[in-house]
Protein backbone atom coordinates (compact mmCIF):
# COMPACT_ATOMS: atom_id res chain seq x y z
CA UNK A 1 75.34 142.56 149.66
CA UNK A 2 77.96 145.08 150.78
CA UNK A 3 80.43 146.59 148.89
CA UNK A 4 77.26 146.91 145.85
CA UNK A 5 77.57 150.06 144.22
CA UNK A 6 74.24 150.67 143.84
CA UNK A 7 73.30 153.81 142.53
CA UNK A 8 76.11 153.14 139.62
CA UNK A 9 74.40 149.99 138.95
CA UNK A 10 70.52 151.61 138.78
CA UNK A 11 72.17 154.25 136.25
CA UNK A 12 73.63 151.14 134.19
CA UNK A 13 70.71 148.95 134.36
CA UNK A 14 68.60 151.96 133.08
CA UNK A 15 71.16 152.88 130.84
CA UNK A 16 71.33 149.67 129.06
CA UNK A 17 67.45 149.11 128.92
CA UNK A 18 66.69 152.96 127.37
CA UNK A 19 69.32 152.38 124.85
CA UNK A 20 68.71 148.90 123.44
CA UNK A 21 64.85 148.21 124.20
CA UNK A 22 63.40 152.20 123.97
CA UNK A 23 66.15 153.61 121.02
CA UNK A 24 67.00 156.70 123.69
CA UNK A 25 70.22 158.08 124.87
CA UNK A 26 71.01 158.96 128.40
CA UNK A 27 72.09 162.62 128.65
CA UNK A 28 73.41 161.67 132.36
CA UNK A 29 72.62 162.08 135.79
CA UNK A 30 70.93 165.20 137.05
CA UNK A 31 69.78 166.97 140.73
CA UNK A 32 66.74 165.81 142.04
CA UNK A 33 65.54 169.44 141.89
CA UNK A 34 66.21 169.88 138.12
CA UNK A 35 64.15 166.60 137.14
CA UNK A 36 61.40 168.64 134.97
CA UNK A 37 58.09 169.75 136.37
CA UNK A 38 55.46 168.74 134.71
CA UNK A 39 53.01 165.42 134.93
CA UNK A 40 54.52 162.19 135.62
CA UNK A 41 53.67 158.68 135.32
CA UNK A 42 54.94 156.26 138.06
CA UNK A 43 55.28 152.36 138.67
CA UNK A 44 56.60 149.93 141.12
CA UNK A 45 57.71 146.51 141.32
CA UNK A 46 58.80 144.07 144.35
CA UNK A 47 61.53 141.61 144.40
CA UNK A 48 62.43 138.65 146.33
CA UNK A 49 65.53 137.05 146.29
CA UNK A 50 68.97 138.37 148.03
CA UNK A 51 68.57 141.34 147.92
CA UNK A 52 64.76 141.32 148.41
CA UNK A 53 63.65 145.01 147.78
CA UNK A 54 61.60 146.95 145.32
CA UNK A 55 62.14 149.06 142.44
CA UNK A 56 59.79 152.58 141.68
CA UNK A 57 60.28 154.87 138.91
CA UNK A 58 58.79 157.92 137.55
CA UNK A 59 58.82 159.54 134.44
CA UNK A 60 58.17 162.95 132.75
CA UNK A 61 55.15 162.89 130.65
CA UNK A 62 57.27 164.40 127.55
CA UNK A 63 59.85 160.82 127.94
CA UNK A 64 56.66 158.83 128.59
CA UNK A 65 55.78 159.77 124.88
CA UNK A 66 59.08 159.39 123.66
CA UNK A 67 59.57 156.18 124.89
CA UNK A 68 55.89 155.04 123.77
CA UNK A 69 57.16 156.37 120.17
CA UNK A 70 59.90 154.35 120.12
CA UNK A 71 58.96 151.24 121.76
CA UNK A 72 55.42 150.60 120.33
CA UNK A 73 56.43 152.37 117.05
CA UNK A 74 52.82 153.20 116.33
CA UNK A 75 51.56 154.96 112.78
CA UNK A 76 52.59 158.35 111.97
CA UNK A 77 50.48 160.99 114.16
CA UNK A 78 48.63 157.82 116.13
CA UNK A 79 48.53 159.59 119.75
CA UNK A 80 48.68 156.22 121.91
CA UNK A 81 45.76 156.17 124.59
CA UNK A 82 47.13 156.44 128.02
CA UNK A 83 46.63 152.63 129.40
CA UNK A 84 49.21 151.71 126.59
CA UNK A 85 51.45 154.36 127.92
CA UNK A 86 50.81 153.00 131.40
CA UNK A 87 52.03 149.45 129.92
CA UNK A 88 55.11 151.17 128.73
CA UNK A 89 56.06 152.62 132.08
CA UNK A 90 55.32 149.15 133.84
CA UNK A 91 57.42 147.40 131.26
CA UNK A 92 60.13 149.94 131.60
CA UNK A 93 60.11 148.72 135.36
CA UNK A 94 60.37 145.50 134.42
CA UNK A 95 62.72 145.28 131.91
CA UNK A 96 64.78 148.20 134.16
CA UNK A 97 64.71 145.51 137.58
CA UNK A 98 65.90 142.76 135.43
CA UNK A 99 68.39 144.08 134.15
CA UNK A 100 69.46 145.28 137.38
CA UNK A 101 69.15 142.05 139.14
CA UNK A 102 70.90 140.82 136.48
CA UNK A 103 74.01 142.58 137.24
CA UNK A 104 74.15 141.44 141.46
CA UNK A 105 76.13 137.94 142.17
CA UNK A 106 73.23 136.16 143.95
CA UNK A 107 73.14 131.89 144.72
CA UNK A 108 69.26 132.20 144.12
CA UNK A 109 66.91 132.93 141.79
CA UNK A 110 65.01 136.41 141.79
CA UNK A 111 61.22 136.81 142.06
CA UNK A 112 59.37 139.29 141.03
CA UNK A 113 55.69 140.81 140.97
CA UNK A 114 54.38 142.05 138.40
CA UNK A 115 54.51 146.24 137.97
CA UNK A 116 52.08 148.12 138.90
CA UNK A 117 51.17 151.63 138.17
CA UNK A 118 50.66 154.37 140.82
CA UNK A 119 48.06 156.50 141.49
CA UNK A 120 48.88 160.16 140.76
CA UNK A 121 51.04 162.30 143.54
CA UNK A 122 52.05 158.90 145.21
CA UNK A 123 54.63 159.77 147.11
CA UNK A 124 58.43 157.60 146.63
CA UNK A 125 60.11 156.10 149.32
CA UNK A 126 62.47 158.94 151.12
CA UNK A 127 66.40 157.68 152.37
CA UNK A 128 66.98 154.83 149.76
CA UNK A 129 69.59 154.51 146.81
CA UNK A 130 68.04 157.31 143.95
CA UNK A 131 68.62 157.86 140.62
CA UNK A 132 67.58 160.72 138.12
CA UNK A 133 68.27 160.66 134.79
CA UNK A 134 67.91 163.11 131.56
CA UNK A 135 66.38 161.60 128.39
CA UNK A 136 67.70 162.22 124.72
CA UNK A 137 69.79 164.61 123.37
CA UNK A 138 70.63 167.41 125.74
CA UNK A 139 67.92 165.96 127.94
CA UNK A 140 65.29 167.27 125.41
CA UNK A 141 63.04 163.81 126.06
CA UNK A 142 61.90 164.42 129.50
CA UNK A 143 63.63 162.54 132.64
CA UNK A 144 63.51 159.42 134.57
CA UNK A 145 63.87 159.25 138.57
CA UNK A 146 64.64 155.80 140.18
CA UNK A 147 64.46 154.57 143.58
CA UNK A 148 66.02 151.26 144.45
CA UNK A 149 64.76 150.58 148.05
CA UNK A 150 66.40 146.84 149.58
CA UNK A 151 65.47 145.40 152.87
CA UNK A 152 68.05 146.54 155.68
CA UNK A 153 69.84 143.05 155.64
CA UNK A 154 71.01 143.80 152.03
CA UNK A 155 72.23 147.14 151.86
């Protein structure tokens, strides 16, 4: 799959997904180093298909919430418990991976596992495509980092 921008098509796959499915503007992309620092929730999902790869993201605690708000739309003041905001981030995967996938010219189908949510502090996989992105207005909804890592044969 030369010639595949892919970095540009991470940020438009996410793009696309946090503005129709989660209600939340991109502010743009930002430095690794200026993603915010504080908690983070993280999850990961394999693909098979050409490309085969897999697709881990992590995101701020403060867009975690934001994007719970939005998607789940619970009662006013309901503080969701955190295995529903561990859904959201695996769905977020999901829905972020399709969408992706949905953009490469492939003859075959895609496959793909479901998402599953990492441990705290697990580390992301150094040298492949990455992506970091601020969250509503100004970037006052937390961030998202991506990580788009494809098996040598596809890159």
């Amino acid at each position: 799959m030369p010639g595949n921008d892919w970095k540009g098509l991470l940020a438009e796959a996410a793009a696309e997904v946090l503005e129709t499915m989660f209600f939340t503007p991109v502010g743009g992309a930002i430095d690794p180093g200026h993603s915010p620092a504080e908690p983070r929730l993280a999850a990961r999902l394999c693909f098979e298909g050409t490309p085969s790869g897999a697709l881990t993201l992590s995101v701020s605690e403060s867009a975690v919430c934001a994007l719970s708000a939005n998607f789940l739309a619970p009662e006013d003041g309901e503080q969701l418990p955190g295995p529903q905001l561990g859904g959201v981030v695996c769905e977020l995967a999901n829905m972020i991976c399709g969408s992706l996938l949905s953009r490469v010219s492939s003859e075959e189908h895609f496959r793909l596992s479901s998402p599953e949510l990492l441990p705290d502090g697990a580390a992301c996989p150094p040298g492949q495509t990455f992506q970091s992105l601020s969250l509503g207005e100004d970037g006052c909804d937390g961030a998202i980092d991506l990580w788009l890592a494809l098996e040598p044969h596809a890159a």
